[in-house]
Protein backbone atom coordinates (compact mmCIF):
# COMPACT_ATOMS: atom_id res chain seq x y z
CA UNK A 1 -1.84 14.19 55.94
CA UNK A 2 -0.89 10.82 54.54
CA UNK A 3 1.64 10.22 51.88
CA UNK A 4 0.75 10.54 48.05
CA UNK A 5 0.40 7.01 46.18
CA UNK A 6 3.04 6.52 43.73
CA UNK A 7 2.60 6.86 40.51
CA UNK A 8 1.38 4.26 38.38
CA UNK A 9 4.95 2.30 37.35
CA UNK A 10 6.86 3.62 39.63
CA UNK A 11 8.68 2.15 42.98
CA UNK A 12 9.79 3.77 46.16
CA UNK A 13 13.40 3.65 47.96
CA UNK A 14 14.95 0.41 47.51
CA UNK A 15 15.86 -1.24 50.58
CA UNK A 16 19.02 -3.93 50.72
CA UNK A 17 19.56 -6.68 53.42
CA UNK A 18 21.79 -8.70 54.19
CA UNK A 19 21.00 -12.70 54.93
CA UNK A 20 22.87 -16.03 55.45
CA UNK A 21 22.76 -16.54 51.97
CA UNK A 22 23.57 -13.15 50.56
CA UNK A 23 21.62 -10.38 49.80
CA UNK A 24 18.01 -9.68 49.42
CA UNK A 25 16.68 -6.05 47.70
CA UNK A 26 13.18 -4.77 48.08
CA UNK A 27 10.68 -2.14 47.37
CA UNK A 28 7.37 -0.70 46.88
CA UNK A 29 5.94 -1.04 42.84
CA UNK A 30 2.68 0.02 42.39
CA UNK A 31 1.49 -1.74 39.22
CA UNK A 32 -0.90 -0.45 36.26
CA UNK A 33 -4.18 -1.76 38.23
CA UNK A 34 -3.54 0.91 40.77
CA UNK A 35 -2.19 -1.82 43.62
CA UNK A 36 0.84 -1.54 45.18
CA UNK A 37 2.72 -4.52 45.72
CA UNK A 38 6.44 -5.37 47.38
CA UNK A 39 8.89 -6.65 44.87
CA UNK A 40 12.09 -8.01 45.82
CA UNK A 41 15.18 -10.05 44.45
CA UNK A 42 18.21 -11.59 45.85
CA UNK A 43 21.89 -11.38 44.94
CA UNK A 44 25.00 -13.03 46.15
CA UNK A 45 26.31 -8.67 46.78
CA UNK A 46 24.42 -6.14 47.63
CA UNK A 47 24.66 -4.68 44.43
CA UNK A 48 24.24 -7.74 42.44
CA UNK A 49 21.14 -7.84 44.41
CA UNK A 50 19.76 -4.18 43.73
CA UNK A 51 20.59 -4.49 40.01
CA UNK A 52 18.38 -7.88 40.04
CA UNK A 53 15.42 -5.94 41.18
CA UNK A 54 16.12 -2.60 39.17
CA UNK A 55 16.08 -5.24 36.33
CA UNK A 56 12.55 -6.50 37.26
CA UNK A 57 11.51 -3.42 38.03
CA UNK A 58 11.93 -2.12 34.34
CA UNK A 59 10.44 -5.58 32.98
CA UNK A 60 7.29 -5.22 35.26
CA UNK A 61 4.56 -4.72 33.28
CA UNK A 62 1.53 -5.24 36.25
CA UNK A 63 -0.77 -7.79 36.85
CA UNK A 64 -2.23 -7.56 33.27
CA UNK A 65 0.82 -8.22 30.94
CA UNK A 66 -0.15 -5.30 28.63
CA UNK A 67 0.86 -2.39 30.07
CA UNK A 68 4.45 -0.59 28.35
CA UNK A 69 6.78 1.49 30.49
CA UNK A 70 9.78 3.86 29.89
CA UNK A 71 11.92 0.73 30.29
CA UNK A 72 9.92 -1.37 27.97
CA UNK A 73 11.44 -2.71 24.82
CA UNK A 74 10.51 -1.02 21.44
CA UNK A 75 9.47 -4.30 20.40
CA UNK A 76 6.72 -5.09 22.48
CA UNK A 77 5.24 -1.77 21.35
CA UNK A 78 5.19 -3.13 17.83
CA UNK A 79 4.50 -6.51 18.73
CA UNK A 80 0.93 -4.93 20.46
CA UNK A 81 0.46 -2.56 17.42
CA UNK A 82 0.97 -5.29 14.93
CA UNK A 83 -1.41 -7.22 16.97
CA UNK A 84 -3.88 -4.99 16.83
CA UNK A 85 -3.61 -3.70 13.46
CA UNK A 86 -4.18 -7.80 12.63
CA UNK A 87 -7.14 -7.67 14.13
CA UNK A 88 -8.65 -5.05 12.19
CA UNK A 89 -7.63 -6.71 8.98
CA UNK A 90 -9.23 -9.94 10.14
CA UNK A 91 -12.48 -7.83 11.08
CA UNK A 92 -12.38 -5.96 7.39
CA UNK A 93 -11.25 -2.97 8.51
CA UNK A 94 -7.96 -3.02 6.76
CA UNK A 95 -6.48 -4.61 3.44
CA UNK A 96 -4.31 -7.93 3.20
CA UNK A 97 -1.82 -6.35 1.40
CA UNK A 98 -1.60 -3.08 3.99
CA UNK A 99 -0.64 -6.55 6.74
CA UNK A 100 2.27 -7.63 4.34
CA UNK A 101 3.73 -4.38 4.05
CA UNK A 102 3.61 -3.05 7.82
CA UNK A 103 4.98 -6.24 8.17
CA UNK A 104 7.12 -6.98 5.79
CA UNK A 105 8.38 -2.87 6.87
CA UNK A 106 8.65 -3.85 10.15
CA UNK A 107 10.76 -7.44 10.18
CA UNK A 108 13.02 -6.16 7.88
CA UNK A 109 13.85 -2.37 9.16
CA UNK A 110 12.27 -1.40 12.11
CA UNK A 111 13.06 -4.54 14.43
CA UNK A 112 16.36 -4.51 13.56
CA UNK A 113 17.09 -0.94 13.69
CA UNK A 114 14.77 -0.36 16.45
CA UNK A 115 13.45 -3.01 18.50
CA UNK A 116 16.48 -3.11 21.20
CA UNK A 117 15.71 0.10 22.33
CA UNK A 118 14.33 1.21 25.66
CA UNK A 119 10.42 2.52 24.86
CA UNK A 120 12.72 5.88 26.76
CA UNK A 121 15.27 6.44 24.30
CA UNK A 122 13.12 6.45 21.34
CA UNK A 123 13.64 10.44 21.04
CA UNK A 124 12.86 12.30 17.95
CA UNK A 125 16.25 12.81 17.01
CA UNK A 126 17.13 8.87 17.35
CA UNK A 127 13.60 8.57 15.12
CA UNK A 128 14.62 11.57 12.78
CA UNK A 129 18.19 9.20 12.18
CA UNK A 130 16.86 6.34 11.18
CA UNK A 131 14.21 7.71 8.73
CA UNK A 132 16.61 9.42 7.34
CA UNK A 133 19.10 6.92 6.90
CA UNK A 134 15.99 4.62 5.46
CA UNK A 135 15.25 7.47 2.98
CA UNK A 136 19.19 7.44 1.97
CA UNK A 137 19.43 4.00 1.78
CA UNK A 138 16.35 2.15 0.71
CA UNK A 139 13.69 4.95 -0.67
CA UNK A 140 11.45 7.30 0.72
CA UNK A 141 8.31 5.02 -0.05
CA UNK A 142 10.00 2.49 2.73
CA UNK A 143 11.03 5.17 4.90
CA UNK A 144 6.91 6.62 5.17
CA UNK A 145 5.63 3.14 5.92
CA UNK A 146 8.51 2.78 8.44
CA UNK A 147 7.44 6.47 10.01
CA UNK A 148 3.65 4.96 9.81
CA UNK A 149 4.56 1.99 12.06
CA UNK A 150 7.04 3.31 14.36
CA UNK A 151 4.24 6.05 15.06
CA UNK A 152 1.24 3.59 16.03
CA UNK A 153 3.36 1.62 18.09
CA UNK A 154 4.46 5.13 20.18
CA UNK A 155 0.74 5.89 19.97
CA UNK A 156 0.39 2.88 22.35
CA UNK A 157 3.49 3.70 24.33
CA UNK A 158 1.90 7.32 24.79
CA UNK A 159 -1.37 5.81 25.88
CA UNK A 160 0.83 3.76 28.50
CA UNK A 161 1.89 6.62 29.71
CA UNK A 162 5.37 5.38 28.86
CA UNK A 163 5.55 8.63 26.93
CA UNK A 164 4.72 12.35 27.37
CA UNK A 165 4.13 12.80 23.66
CA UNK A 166 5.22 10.31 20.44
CA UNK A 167 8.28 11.48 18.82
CA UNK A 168 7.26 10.91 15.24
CA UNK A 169 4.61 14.18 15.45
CA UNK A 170 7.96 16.30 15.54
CA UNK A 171 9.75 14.27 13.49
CA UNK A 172 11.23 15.95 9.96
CA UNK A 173 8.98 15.01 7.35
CA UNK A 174 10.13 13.02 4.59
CA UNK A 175 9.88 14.72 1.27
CA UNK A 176 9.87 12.75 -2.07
CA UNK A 177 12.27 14.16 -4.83
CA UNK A 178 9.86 15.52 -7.16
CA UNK A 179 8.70 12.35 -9.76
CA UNK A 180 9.36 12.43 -13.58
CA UNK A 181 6.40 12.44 -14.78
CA UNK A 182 5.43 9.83 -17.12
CA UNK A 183 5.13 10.64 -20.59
CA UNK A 184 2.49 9.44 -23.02
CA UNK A 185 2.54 7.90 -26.54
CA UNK A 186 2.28 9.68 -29.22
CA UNK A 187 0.17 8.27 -32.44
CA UNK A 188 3.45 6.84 -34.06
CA UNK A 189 4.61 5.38 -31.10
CA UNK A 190 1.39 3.39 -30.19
CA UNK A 191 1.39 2.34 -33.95
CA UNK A 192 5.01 1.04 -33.31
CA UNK A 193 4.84 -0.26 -29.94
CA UNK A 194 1.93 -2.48 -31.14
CA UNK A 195 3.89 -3.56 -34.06
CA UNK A 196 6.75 -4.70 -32.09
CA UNK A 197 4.90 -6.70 -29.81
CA UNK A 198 2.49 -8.38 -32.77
CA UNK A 199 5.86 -9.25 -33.86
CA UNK A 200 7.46 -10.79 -31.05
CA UNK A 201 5.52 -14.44 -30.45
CA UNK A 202 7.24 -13.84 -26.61
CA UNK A 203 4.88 -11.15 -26.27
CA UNK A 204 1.90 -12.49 -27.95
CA UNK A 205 2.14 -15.39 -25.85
CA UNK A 206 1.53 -12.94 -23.11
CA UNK A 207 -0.71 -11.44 -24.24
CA UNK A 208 0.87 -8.27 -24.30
CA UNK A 209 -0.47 -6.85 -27.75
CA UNK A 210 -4.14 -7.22 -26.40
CA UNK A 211 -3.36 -6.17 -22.94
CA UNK A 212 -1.67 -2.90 -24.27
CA UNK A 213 -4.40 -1.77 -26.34
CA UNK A 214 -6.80 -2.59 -23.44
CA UNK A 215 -5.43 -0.41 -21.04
CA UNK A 216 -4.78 2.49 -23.67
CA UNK A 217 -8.54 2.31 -24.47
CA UNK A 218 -9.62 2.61 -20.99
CA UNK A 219 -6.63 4.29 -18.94
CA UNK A 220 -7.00 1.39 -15.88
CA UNK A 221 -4.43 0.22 -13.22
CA UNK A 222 -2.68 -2.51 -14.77
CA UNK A 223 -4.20 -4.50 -11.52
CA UNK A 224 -7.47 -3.70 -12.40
CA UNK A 225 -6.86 -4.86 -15.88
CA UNK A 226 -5.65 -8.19 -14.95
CA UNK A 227 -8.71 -8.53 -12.56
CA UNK A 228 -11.48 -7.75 -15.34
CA UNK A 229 -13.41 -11.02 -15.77
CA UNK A 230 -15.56 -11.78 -19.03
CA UNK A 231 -19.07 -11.19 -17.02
CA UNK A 232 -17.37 -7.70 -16.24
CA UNK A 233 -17.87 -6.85 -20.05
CA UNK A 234 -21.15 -6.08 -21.81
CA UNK A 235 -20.54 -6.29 -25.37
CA UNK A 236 -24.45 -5.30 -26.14
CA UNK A 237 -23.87 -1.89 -24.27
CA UNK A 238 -20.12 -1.85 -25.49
CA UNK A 239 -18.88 -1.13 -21.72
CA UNK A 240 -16.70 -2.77 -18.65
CA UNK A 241 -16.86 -2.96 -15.28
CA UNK A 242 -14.10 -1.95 -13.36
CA UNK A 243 -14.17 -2.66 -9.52
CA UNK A 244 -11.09 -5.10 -8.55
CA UNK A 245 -7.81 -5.33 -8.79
CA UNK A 246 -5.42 -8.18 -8.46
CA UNK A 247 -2.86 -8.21 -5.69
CA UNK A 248 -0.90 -11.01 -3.74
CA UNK A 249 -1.34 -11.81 -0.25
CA UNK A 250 1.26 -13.78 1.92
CA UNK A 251 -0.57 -16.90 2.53
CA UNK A 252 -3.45 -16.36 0.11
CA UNK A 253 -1.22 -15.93 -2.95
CA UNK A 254 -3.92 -13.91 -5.89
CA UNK A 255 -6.81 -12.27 -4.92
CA UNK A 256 -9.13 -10.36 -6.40
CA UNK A 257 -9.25 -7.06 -4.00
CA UNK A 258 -12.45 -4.08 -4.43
CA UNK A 259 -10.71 -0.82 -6.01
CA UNK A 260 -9.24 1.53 -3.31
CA UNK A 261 -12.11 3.97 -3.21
CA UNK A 262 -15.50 4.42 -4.57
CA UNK A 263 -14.24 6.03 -7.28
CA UNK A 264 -12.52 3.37 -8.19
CA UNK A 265 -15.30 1.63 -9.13
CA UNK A 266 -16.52 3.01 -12.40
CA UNK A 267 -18.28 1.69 -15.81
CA UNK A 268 -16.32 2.46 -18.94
CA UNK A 269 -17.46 2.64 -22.39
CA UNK A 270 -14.87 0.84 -25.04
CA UNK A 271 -14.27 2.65 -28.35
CA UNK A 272 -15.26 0.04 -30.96
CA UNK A 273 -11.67 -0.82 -31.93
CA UNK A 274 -11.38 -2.39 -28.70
CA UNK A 275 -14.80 -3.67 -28.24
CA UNK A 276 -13.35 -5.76 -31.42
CA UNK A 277 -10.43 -7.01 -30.01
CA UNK A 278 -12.38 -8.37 -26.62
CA UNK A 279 -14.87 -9.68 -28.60
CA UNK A 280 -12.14 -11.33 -30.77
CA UNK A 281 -10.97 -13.03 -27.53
CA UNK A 282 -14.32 -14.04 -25.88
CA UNK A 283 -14.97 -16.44 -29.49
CA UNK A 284 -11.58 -17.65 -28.67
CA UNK A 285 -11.22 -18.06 -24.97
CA UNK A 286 -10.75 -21.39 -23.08
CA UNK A 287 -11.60 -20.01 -19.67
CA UNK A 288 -15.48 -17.79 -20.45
CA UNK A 289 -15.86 -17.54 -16.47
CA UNK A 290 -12.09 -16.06 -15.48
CA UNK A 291 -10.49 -13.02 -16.34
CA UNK A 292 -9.96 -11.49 -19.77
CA UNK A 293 -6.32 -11.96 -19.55
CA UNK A 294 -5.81 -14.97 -17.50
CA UNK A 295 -2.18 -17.21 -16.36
CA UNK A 296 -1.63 -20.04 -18.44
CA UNK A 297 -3.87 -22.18 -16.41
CA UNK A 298 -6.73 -19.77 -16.25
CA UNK A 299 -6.76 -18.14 -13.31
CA UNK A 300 -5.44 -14.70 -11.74
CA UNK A 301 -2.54 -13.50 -13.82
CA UNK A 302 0.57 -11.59 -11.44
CA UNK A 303 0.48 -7.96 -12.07
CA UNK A 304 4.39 -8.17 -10.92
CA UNK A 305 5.23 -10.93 -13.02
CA UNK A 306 3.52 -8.78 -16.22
CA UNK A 307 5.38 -5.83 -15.72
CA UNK A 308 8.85 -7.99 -15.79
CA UNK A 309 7.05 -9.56 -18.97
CA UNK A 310 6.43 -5.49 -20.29
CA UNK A 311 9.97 -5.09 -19.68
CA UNK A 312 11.71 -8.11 -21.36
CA UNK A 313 9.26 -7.25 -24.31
CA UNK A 314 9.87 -3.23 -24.58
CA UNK A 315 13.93 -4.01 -25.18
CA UNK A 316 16.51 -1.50 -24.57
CA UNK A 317 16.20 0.92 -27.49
CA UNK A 318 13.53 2.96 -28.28
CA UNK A 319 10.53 2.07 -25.52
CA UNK A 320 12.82 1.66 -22.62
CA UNK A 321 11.06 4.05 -21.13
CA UNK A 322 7.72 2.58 -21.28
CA UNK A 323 6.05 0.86 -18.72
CA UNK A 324 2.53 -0.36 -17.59
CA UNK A 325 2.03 3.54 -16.28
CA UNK A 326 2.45 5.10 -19.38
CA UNK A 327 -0.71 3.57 -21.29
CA UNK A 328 -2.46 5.17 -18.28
CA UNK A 329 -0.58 8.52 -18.95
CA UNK A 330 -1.75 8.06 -22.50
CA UNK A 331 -5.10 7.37 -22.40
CA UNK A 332 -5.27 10.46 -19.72
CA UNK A 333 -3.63 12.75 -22.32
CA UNK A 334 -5.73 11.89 -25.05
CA UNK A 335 -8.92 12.45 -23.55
CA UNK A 336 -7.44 15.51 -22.15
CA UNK A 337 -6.73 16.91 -25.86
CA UNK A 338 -9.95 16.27 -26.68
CA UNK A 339 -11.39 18.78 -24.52
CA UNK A 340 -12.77 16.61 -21.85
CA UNK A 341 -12.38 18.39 -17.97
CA UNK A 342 -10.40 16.83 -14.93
CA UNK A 343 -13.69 15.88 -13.72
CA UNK A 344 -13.97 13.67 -17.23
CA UNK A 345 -11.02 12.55 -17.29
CA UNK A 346 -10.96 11.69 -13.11
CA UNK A 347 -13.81 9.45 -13.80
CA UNK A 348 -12.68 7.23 -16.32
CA UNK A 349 -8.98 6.78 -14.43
CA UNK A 350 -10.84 6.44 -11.25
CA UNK A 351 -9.17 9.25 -9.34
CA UNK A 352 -9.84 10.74 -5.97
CA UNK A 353 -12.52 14.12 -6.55
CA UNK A 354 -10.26 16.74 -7.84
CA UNK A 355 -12.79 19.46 -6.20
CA UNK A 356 -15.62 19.50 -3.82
CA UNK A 357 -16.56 22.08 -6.33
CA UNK A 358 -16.30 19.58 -9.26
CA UNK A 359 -18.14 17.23 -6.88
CA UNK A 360 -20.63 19.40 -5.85
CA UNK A 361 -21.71 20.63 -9.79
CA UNK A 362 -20.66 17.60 -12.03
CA UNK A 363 -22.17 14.40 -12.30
CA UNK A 364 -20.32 11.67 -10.91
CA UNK A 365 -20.28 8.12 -12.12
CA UNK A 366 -21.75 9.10 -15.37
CA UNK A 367 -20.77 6.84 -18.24
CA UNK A 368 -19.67 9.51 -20.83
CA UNK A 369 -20.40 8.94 -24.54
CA UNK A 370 -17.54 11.44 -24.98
CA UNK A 371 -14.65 9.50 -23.07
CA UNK A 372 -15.06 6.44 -25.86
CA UNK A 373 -15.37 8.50 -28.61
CA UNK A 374 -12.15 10.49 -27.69
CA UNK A 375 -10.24 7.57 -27.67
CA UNK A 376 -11.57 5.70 -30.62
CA UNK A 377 -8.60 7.17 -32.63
CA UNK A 378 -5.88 6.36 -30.34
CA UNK A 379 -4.69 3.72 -32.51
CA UNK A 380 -5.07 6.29 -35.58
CA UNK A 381 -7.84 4.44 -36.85
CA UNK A 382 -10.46 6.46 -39.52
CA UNK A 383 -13.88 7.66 -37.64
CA UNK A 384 -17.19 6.65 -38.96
CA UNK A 385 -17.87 10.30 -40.85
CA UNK A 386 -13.92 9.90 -42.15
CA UNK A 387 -14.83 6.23 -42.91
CA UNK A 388 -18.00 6.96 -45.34
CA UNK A 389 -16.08 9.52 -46.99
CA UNK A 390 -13.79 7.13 -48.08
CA UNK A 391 -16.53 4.83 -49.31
CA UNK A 392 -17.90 7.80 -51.78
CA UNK A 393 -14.99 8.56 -52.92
């Protein structure tokens, strides 16, 4: 009975030999097509000359320069995963900004932390350390997309066969500190917030005043906000599109990007107060083609940049607190003490389903009379019944 092949990536006894020269070391590799090949390097010892072609030995990578081993690098694990992971963004399949990050993740924590390392002594405990110290040191948001790349590149090491099983699937998970939640405005607060910015030219050069009472009336991403254009809105059936939202790509700078899900994408009806105030702007507008709230020139305004403008305007005093989140949180809670349900209230924020049995038994995509009305007092305006009243009196 003949002797069994070796396995794929492995050699067989090294042999050493001494010439005029010095020394020459040699063995059996059999490489990732299945062939088995002699390998062999020279040294000016016998040693030197065994280490040489240990040293290519654990650099081999076969005939077709993909394959990883145990004695790979980490980094050409994530140099193949990245590469692959580009190529499903460049065929659709993934976002711009999802490249950025994993990349932007991966150049600044996991190649430095990482990347040295034999694909062999990435164990989970050496993976547990480093999360952990990520979580410690940076936050736990950087730590998950650092857990999410080292993973995919181990899936490919696993596939290799460089690995019995990818250390990350044992890894601790990383648990968030539970979130403050984000409180809403009350009546008096909106009243003053909106007062302080009207009074602040800063902020009304920013639009801020207009942009607030926007996103209170229809509880959007202050993304999706900045990416509403004026053929979004139709004043005749007093609603707006919502189904982009503005992000910046490395290389592309602003884009317009489709809502995460197709929830996301959702028609809102505006209560009439701010029907008023977009119809104020469309008579007033030097851009009728861009967005609602454009950049100085126009175009695409930086959701970043407006936040940092949010902050400069809100002060240090009484709306510290406040940021682009909390007209969300507002509109949400107002809508919620009107008696709406989650299923109501999920449609105009453009959650995720919060039940297949809400799914199932609730009409989805609706555009809900009841959703406008509820917030046509937010900004403690009278209703139409309150409003005649007044007039017969």
């Amino acid at each position: 009975m003949g002797r069994p092949p070796l396995d794929l990536g492995t050699y067989g006894a090294i042999r050493c030999y001494e010439t005029d020269s010095g020394w020459r070391a040699t063995t059996k590799y059999r490489d990732y097509d299945g062939k088995t090949r002699p390998v062999e390097r020279w040294g000016k010892t016998k040693s030197a000359a065994e280490r040489s072609l240990k040293k290519a030995l654990a650099e081999r990578k076969g005939p077709s320069g993909s394959s990883l081993t145990r004695e790979s690098r980490f980094k050409e694990a994530l140099d193949q995963w990245f590469t692959k992971f580009q190529a499903l963004a460049d065929a659709g399949k993934r976002s711009p900004s999802s490249v950025d990050t994993y990349r932007s993740i991966m150049d600044r924590h996991v190649l430095p932390g990482l990347g040295e390392l034999r694909i062999r002594e990435m164990t989970v405990a050496r993976v547990d350390a480093f999360l952990g110290a990520l979580w410690r040191s940076v936050s736990v948001d950087t730590a998950k997309t650092a857990r999410s790349v080292i993973s995919g590149a181990l899936r490919i090491a696993v596939r290799d066969k460089a690995l019995d099983t990818n250390p990350v699937r044992e890894a601790e998970p990383l648990e968030a500190g539970r979130k403050k939640s984000p409180r809403a405005l009350t009546l008096e607060e909106r009243v003053r917030w909106l007062e302080m910015l009207e009074s602040d030219p800063r902020a009304v050069k920013r639009d801020l005043p207009d942009l607030s009472r926007f996103m209170m009336a229809t509880g959007v991403r202050i993304g999706e906000a900045l990416a509403v254009c004026w053929d979004d809105v139709d004043f005749d059936a007093g609603t707006v599109n919502v189904n982009y939202t503005v992000i910046r790509v490395k290389d592309l700078g602003l884009i317009r990007k489709s809502t995460k899900t197709e929830a996301g994408e959702r028609t809102l009806l505006l209560p009439q107060w701010a029907l008023d105030m977009l119809q104020r702007r469309c008579k007033t507008t030097s851009f009728p083609n861009g967005p609602i709230f454009p950049d100085a020139l126009g175009g695409l305004r930086d959701p970043s940049n407006t936040r940092k403008d949010l902050r400069k305007a809100r002060g240090a005093d009484e709306f510290a607190w406040v940021t682009s989140h909390v007209f969300r949180k507002t509109a949400a809670t107002i809508l919620d003490e009107a008696g709406l349900s989650a299923r109501q209230v999920a449609d105009q924020l453009g959650h995720a389903r919060p039940s297949m049995t809400q799914d199932t038994y609730m009409g989805r995509k609706l555009v809900d009379r009841r959703a406008a009305d509820a917030l046509e007092d937010a900004l403690g305006g009278p209703k139409d019944d309150q409003a005649d009243d007044d007039e017969v009196e």
